[in-house]
N, C-alpha and C. Protein backbone atom coordinates (compact mmCIF):
# COMPACT_ATOMS: atom_id res chain seq x y z
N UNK A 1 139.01 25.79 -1.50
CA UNK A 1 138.12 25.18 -2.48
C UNK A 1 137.67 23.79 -2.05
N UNK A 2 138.51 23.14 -1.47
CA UNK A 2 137.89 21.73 -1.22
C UNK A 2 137.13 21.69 -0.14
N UNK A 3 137.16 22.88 0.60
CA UNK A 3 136.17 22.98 2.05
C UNK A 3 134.59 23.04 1.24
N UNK A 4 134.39 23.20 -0.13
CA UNK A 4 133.03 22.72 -0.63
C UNK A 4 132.88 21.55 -1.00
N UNK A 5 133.60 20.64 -1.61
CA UNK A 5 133.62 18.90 -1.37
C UNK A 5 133.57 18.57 -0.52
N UNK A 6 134.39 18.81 0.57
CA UNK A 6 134.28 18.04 1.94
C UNK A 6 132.74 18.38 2.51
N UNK A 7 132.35 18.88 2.88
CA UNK A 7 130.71 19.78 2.88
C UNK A 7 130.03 18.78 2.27
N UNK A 8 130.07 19.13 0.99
CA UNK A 8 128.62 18.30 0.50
C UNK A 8 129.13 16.70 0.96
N UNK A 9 130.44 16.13 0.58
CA UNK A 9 130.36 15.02 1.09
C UNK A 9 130.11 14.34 2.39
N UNK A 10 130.69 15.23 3.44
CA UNK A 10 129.70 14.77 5.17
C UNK A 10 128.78 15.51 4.64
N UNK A 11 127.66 15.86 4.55
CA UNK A 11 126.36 15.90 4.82
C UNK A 11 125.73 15.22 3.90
N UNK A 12 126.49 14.26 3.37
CA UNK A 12 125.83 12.75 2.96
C UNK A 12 125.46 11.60 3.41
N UNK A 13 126.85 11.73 3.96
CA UNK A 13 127.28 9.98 4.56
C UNK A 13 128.30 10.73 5.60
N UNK A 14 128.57 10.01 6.86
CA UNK A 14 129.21 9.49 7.89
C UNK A 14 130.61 9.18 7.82
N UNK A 15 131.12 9.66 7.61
CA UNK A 15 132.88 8.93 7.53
C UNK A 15 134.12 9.50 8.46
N UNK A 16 134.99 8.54 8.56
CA UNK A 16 136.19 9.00 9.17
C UNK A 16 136.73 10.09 8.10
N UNK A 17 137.60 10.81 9.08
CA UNK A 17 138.71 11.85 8.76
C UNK A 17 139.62 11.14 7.26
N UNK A 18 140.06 9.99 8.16
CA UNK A 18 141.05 9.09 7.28
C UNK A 18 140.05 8.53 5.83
N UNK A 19 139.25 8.23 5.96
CA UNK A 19 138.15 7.99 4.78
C UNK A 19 137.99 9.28 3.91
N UNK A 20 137.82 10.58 4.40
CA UNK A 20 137.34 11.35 3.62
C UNK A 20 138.41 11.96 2.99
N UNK A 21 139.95 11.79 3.49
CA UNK A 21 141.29 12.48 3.22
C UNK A 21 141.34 10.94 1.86
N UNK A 22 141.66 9.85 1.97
CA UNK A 22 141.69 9.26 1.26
C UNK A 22 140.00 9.54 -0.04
N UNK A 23 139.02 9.63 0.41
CA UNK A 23 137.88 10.34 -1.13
C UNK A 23 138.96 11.69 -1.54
N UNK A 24 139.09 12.88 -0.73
CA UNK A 24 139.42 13.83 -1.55
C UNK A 24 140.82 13.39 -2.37
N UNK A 25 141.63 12.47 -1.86
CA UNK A 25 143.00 12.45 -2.88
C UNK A 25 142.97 11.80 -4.18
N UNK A 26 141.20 11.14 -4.10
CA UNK A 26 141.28 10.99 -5.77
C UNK A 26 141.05 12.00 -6.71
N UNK A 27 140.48 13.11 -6.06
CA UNK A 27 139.88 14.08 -7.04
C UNK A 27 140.93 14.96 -7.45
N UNK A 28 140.96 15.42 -8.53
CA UNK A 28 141.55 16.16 -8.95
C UNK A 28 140.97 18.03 -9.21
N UNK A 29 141.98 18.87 -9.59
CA UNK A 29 140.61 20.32 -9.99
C UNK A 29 141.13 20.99 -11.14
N UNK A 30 140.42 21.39 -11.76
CA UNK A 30 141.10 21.82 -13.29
C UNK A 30 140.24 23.56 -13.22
N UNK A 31 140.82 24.19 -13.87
CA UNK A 31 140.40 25.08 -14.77
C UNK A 31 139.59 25.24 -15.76
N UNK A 32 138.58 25.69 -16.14
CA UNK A 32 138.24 25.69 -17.44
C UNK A 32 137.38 27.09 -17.64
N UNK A 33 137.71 27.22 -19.35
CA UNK A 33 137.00 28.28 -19.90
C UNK A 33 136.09 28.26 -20.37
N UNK A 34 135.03 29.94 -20.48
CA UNK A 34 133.95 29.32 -20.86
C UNK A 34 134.06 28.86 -22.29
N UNK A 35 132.60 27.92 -22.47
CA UNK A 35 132.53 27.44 -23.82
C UNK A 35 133.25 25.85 -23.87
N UNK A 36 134.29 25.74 -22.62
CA UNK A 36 135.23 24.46 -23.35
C UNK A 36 134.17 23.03 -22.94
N UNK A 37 134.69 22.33 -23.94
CA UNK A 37 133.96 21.35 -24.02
C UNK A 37 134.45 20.28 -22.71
N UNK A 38 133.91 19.57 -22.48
CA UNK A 38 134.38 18.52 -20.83
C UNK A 38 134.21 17.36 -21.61
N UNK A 39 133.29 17.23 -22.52
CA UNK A 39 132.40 15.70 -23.14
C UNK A 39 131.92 15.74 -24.76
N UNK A 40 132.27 15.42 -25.62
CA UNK A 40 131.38 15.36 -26.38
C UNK A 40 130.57 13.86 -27.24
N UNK A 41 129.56 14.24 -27.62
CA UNK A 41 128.87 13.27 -28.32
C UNK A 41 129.77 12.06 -28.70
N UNK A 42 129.81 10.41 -28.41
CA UNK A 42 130.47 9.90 -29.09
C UNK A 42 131.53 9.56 -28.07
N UNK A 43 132.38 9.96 -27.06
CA UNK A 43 133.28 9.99 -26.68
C UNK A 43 132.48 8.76 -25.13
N UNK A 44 133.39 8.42 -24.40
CA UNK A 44 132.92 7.91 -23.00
C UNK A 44 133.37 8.80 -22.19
N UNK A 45 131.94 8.52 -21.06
CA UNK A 45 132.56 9.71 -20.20
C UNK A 45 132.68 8.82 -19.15
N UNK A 46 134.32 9.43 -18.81
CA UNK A 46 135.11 8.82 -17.68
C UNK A 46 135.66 9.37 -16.49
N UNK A 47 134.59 10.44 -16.67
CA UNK A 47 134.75 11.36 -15.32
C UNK A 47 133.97 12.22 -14.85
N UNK A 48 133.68 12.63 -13.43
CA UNK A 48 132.33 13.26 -13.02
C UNK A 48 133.09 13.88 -12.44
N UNK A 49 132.37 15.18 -12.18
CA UNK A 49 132.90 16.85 -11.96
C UNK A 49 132.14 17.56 -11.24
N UNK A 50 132.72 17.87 -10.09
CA UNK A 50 132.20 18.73 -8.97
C UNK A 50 132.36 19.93 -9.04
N UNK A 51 131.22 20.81 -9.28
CA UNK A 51 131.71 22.45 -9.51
C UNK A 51 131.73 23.15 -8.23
N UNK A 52 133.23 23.72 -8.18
CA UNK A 52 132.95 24.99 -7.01
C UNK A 52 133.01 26.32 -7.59
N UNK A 53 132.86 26.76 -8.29
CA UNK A 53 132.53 27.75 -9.11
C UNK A 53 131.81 27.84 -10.72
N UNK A 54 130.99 28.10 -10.63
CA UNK A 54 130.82 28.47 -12.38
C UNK A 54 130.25 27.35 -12.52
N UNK A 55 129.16 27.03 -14.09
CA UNK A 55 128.11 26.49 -14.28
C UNK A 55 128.75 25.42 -15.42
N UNK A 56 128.38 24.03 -15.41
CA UNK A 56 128.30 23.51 -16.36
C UNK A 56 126.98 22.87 -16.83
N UNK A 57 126.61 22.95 -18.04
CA UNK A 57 125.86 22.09 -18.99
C UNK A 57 125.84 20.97 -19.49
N UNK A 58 124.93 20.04 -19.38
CA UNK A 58 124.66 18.95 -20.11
C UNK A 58 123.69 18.88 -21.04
N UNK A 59 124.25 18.80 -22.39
CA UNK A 59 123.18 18.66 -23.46
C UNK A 59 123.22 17.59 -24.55
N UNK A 60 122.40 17.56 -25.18
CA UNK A 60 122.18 16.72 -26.63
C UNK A 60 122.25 17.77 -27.70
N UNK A 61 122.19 17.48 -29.00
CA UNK A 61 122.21 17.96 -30.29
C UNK A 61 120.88 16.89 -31.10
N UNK A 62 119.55 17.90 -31.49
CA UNK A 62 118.97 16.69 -31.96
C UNK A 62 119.94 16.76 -33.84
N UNK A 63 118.68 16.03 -34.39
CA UNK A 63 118.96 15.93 -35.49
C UNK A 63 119.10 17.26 -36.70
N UNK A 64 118.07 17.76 -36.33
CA UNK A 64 118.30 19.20 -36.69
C UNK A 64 119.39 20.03 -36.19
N UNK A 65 120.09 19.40 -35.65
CA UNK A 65 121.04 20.54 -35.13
C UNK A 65 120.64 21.47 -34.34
N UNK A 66 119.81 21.11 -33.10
CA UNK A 66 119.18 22.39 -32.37
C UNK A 66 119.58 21.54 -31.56
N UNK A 67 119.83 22.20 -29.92
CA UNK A 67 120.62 21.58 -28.70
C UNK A 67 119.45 21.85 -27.58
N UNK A 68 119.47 20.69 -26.84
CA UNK A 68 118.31 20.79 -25.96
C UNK A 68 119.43 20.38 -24.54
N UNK A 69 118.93 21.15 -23.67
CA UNK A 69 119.82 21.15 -22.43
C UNK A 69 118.91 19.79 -21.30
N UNK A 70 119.99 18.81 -20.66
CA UNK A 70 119.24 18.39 -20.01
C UNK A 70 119.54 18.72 -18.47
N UNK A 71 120.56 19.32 -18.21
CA UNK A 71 120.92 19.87 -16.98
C UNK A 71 122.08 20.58 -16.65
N UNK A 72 121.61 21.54 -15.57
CA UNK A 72 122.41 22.46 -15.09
C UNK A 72 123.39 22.61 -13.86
N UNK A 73 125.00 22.61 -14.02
CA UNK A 73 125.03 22.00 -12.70
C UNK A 73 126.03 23.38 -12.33
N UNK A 74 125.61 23.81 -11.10
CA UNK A 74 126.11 25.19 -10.23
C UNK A 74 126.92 24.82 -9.01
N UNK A 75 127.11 25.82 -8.47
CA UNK A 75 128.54 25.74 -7.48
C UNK A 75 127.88 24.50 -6.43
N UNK A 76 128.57 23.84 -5.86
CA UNK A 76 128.10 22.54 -5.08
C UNK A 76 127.35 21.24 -5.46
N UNK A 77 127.26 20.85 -6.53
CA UNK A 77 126.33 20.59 -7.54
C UNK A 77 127.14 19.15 -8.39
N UNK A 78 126.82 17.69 -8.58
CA UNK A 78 128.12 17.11 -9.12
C UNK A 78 127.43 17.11 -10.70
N UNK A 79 128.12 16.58 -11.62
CA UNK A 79 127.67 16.23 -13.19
C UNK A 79 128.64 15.65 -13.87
N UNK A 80 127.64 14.59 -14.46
CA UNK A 80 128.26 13.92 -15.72
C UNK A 80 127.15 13.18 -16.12
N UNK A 81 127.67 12.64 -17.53
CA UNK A 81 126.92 12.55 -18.55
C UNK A 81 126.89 10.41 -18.00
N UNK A 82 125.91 10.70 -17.20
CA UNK A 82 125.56 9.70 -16.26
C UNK A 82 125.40 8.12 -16.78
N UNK A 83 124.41 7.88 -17.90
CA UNK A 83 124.41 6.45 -18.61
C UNK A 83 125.71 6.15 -19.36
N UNK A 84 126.61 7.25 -19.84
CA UNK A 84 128.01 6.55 -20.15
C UNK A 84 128.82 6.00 -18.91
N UNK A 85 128.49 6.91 -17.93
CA UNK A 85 129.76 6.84 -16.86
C UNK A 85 129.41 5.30 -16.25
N UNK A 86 127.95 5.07 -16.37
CA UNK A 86 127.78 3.63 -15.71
C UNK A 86 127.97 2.48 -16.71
N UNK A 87 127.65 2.85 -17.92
CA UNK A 87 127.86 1.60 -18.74
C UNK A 87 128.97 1.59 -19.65
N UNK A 88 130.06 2.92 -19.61
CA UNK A 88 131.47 3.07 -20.13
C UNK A 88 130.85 2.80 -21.81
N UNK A 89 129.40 2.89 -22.29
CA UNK A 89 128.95 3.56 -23.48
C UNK A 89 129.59 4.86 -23.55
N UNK A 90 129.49 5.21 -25.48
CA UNK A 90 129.61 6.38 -25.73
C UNK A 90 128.31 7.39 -25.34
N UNK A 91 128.66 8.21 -24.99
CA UNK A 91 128.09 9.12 -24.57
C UNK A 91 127.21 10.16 -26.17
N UNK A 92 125.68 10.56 -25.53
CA UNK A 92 125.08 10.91 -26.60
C UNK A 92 125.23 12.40 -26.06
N UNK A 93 125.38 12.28 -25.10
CA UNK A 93 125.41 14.02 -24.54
C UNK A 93 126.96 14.60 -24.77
N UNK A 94 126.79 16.09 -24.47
CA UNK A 94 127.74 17.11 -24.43
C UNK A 94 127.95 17.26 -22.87
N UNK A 95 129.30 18.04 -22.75
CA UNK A 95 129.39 18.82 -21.51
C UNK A 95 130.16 20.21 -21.76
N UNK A 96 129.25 20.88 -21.27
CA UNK A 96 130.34 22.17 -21.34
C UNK A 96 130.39 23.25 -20.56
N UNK A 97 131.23 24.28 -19.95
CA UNK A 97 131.42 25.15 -19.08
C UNK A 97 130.85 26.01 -19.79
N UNK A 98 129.62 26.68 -19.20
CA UNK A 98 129.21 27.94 -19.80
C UNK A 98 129.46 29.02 -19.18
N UNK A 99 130.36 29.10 -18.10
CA UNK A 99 130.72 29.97 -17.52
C UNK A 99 132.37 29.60 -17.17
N UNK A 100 133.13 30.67 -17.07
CA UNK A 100 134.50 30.11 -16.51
C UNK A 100 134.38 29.40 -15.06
N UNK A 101 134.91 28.32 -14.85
CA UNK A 101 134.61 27.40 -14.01
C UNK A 101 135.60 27.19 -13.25
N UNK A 102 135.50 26.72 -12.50
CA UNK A 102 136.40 25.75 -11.50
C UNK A 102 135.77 24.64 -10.59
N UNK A 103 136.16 23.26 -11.41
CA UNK A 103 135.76 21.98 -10.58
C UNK A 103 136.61 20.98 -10.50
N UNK A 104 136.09 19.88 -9.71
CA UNK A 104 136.68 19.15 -9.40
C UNK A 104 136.44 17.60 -10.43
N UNK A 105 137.49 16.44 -10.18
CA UNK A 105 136.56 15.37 -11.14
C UNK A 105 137.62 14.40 -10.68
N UNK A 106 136.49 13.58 -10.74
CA UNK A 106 137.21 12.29 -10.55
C UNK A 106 137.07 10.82 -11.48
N UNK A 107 137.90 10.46 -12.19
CA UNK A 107 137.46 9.50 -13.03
C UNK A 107 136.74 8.34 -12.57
N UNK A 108 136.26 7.52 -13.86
CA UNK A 108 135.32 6.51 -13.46
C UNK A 108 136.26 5.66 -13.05
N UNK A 109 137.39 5.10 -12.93
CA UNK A 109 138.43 3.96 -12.31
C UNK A 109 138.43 4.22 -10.56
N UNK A 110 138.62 5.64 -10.37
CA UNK A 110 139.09 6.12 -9.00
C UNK A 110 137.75 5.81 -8.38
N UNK A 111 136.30 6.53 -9.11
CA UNK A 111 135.06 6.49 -8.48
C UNK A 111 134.98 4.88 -8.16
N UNK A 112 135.23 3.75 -8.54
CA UNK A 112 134.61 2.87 -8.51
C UNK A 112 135.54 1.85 -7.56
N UNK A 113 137.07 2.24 -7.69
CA UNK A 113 137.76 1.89 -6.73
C UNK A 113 137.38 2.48 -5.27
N UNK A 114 136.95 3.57 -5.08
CA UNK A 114 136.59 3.82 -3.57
C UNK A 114 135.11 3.31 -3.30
N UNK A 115 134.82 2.63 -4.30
CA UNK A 115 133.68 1.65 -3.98
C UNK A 115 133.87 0.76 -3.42
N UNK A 116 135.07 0.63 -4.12
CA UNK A 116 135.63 -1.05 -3.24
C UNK A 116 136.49 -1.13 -1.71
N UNK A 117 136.76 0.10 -1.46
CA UNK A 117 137.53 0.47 -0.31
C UNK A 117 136.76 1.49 0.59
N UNK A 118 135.27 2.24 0.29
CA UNK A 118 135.38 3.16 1.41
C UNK A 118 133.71 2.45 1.52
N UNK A 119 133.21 1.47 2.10
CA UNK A 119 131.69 0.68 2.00
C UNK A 119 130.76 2.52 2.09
N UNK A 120 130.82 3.55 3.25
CA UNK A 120 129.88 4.61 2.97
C UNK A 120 130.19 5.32 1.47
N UNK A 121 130.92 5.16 0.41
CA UNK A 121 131.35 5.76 -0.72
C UNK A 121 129.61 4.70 -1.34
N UNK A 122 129.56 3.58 -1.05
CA UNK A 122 128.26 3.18 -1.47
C UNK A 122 127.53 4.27 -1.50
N UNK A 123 127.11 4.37 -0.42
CA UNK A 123 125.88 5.25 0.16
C UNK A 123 125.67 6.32 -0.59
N UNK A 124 127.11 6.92 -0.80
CA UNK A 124 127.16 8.13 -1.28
C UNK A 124 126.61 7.92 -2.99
N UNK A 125 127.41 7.12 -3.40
CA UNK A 125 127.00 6.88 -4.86
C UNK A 125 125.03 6.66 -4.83
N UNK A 126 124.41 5.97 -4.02
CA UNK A 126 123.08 5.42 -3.54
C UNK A 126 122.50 6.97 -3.96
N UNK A 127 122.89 8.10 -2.65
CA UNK A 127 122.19 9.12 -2.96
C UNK A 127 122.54 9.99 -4.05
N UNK A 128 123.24 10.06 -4.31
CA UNK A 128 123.83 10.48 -6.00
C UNK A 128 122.65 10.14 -6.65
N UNK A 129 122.77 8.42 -7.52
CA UNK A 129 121.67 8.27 -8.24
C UNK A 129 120.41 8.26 -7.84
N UNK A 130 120.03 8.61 -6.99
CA UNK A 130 118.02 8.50 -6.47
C UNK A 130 118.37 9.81 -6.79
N UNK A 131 119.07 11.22 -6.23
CA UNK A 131 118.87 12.57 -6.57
C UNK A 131 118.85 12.55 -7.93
N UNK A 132 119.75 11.71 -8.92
CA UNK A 132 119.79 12.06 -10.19
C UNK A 132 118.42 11.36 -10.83
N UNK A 133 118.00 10.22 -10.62
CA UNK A 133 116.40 9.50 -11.46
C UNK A 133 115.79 10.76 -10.93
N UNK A 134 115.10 10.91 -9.21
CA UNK A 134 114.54 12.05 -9.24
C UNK A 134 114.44 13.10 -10.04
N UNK A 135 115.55 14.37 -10.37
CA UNK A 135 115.47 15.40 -10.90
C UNK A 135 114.90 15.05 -12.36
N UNK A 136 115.60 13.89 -12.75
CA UNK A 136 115.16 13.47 -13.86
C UNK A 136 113.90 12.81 -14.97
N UNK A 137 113.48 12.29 -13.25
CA UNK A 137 111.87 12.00 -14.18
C UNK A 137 111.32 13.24 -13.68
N UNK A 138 111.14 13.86 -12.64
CA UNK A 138 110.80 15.08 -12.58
C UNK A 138 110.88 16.41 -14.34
N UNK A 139 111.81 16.15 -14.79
CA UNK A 139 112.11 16.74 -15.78
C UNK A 139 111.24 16.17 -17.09
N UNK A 140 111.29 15.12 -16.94
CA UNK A 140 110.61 13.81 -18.23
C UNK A 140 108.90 14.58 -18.09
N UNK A 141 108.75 14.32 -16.53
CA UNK A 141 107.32 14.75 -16.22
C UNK A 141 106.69 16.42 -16.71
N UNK A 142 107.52 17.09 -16.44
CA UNK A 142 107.27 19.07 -16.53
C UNK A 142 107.24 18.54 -18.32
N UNK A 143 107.78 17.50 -18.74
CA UNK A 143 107.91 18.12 -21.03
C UNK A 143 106.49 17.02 -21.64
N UNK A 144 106.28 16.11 -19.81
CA UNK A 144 104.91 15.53 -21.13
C UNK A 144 103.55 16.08 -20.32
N UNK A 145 103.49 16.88 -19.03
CA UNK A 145 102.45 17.62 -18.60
C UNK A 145 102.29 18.88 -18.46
N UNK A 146 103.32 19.44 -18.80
CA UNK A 146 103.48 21.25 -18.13
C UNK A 146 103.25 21.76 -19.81
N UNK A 147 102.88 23.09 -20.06
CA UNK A 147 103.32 24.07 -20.90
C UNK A 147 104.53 24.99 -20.88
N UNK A 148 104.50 25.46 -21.53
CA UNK A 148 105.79 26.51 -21.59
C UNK A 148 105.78 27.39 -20.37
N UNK A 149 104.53 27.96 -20.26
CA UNK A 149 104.43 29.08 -18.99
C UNK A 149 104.82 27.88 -17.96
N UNK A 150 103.85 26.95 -17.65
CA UNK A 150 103.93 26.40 -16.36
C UNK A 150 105.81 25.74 -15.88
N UNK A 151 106.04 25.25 -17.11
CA UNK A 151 107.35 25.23 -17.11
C UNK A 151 108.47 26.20 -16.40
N UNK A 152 108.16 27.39 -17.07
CA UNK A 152 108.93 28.62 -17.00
C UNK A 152 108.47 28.97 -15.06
N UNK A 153 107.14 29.09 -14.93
CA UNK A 153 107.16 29.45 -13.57
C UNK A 153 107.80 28.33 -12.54
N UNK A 154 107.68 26.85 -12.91
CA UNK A 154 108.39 25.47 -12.03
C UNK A 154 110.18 26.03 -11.83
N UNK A 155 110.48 26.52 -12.75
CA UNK A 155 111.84 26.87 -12.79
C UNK A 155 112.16 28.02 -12.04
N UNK A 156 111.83 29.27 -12.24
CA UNK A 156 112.01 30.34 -11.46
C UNK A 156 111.33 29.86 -9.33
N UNK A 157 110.32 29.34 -9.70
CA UNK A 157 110.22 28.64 -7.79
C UNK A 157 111.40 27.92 -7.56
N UNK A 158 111.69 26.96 -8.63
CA UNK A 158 112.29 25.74 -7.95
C UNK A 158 113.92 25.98 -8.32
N UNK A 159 114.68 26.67 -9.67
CA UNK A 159 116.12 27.08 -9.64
C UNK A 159 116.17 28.15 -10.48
N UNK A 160 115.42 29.36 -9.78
CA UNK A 160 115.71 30.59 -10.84
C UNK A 160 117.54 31.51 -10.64
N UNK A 161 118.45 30.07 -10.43
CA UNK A 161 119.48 30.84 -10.86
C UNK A 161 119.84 30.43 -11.76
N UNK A 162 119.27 29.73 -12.95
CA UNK A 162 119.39 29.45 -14.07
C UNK A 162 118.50 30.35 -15.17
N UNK A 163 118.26 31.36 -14.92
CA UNK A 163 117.07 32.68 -15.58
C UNK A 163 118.20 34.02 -15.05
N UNK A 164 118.82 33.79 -13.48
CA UNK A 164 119.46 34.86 -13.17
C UNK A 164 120.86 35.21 -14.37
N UNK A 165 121.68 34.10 -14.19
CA UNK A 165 122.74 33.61 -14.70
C UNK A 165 122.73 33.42 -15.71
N UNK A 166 122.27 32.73 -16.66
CA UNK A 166 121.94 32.22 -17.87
C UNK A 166 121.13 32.85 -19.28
N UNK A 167 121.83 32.91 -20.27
CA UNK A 167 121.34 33.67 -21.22
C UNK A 167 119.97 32.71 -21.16
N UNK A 168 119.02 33.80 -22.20
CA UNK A 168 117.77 33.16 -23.04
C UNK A 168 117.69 32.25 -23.62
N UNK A 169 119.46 32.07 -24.58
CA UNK A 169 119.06 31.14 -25.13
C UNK A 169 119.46 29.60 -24.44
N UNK A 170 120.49 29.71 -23.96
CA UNK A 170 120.27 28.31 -23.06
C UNK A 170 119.07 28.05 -22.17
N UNK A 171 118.45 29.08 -21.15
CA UNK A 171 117.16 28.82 -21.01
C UNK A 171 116.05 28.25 -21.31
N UNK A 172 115.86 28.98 -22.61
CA UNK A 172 114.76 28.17 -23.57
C UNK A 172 115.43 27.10 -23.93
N UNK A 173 116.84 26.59 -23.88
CA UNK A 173 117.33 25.16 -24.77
C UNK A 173 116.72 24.38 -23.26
N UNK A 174 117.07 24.65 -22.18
CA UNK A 174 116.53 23.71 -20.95
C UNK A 174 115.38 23.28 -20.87
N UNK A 175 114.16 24.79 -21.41
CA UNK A 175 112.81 24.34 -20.77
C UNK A 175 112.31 23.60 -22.62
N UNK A 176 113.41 23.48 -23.56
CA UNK A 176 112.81 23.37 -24.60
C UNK A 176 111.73 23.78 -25.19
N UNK A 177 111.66 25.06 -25.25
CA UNK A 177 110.82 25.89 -26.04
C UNK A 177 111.86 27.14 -27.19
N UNK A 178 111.37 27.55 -27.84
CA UNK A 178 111.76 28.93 -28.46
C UNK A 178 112.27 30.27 -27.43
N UNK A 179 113.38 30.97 -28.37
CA UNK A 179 113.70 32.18 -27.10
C UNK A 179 112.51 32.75 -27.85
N UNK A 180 111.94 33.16 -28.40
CA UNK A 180 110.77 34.00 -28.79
C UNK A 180 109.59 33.82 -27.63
N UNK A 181 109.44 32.56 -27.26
CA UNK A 181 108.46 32.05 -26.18
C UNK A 181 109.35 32.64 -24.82
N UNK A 182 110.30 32.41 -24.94
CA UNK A 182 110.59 32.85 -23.76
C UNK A 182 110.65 34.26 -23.60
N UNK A 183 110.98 34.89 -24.50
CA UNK A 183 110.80 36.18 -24.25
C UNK A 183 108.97 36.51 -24.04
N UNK A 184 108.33 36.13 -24.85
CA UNK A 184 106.91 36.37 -24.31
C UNK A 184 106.38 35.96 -23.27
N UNK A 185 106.89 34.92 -22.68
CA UNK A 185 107.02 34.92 -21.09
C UNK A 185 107.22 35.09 -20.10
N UNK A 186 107.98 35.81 -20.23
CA UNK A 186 108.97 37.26 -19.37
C UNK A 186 108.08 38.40 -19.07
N UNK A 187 107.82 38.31 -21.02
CA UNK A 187 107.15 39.83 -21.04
C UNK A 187 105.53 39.77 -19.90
N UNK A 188 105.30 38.09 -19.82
CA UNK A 188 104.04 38.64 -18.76
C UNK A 188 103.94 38.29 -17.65
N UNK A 189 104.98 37.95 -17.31
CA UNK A 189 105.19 37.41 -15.82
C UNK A 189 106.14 38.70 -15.41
């Protein structure tokens, strides 16, 4: 299992043996079932989670009580509920395994201590957040210019293993539309 951490982490950044044996001994790997919660609303999140198996979710709850997904994270893939983890705010988002999982995580104390001890752990954090603003205004961009279709087709080009994998209704909670829309979008594509 950790031969997929070690992976994504050299083909980041550059490091010694002894550097990358000291990154993996902070991480830890847990179990989890589907449905269990990692984060919820309210709480700080004090730890980011590397999946080598199985999918986790990041979402909100609006006011109505309807849940809008803001991301999906799959085998190789890191997540957490990102503006708490940097500003040790409560967190407005959820996290949860929607599939039985297995990842890795490392708290925000450990992450920030190998800041101070491994200088390429910078780097690494560097490309972390530019991938994460990226995906993210990317995302901001598809809900104030795209439609539902155009939406729905950006997703199946760009990560249709979230349509493979993934019920309807988390689907439609991602692209924020109705499963009714989504089902009529199916039906013509």
């Amino acid at each position: 299992m950790q031969e997929l951490l070690t992976s994504y982490i050299k083909n980041r950044i550059s490091i010694t043996d002894y550097e990358l044996e000291t990154i993996l001994s902070y991480f830890k790997v847990i179990s989890l079932k589907k449905n269990e919660l990692l984060l919820s609303n309210g709480q700080n999140s004090q730890r980011t989670f590397f999946v080598v198996n199985g999918c986790l979710r990041i979402f909100f709850i609006n006011e109505e009580g309807q849940d809008s997904t803001r991301y999906f994270a799959f085998e190789n893939q890191f997540a957490t509920a990102l503006t708490s983890f940097i500003t040790s705010e409560p967190s407005e988002e959820f996290i949860e395994a929607v599939e039985d999982s297995e990842v890795y995580y490392i708290t925000h104390k450990d992450f920030y201590h190998l800041l101070e001890i491994i200088p390429q752990w910078e780097k690494f954090y560097r490309i972390y957040l530019e991938t994460a603003y990226v995906n993210n205004t990317k995302r901001l961009m598809s809900f104030l210019v795209q439609d539902a279709l155009e939406k729905y087709r950006q997703l199946l080009d760009e990560n249709p293993v979230v349509v493979r994998r993934l019920s309807n209704k988390l689907v439609a909670s991602y692209l924020n539309i109705s499963q009714e829309t989504l089902s009529r979008l199916k039906s013509r594509l």
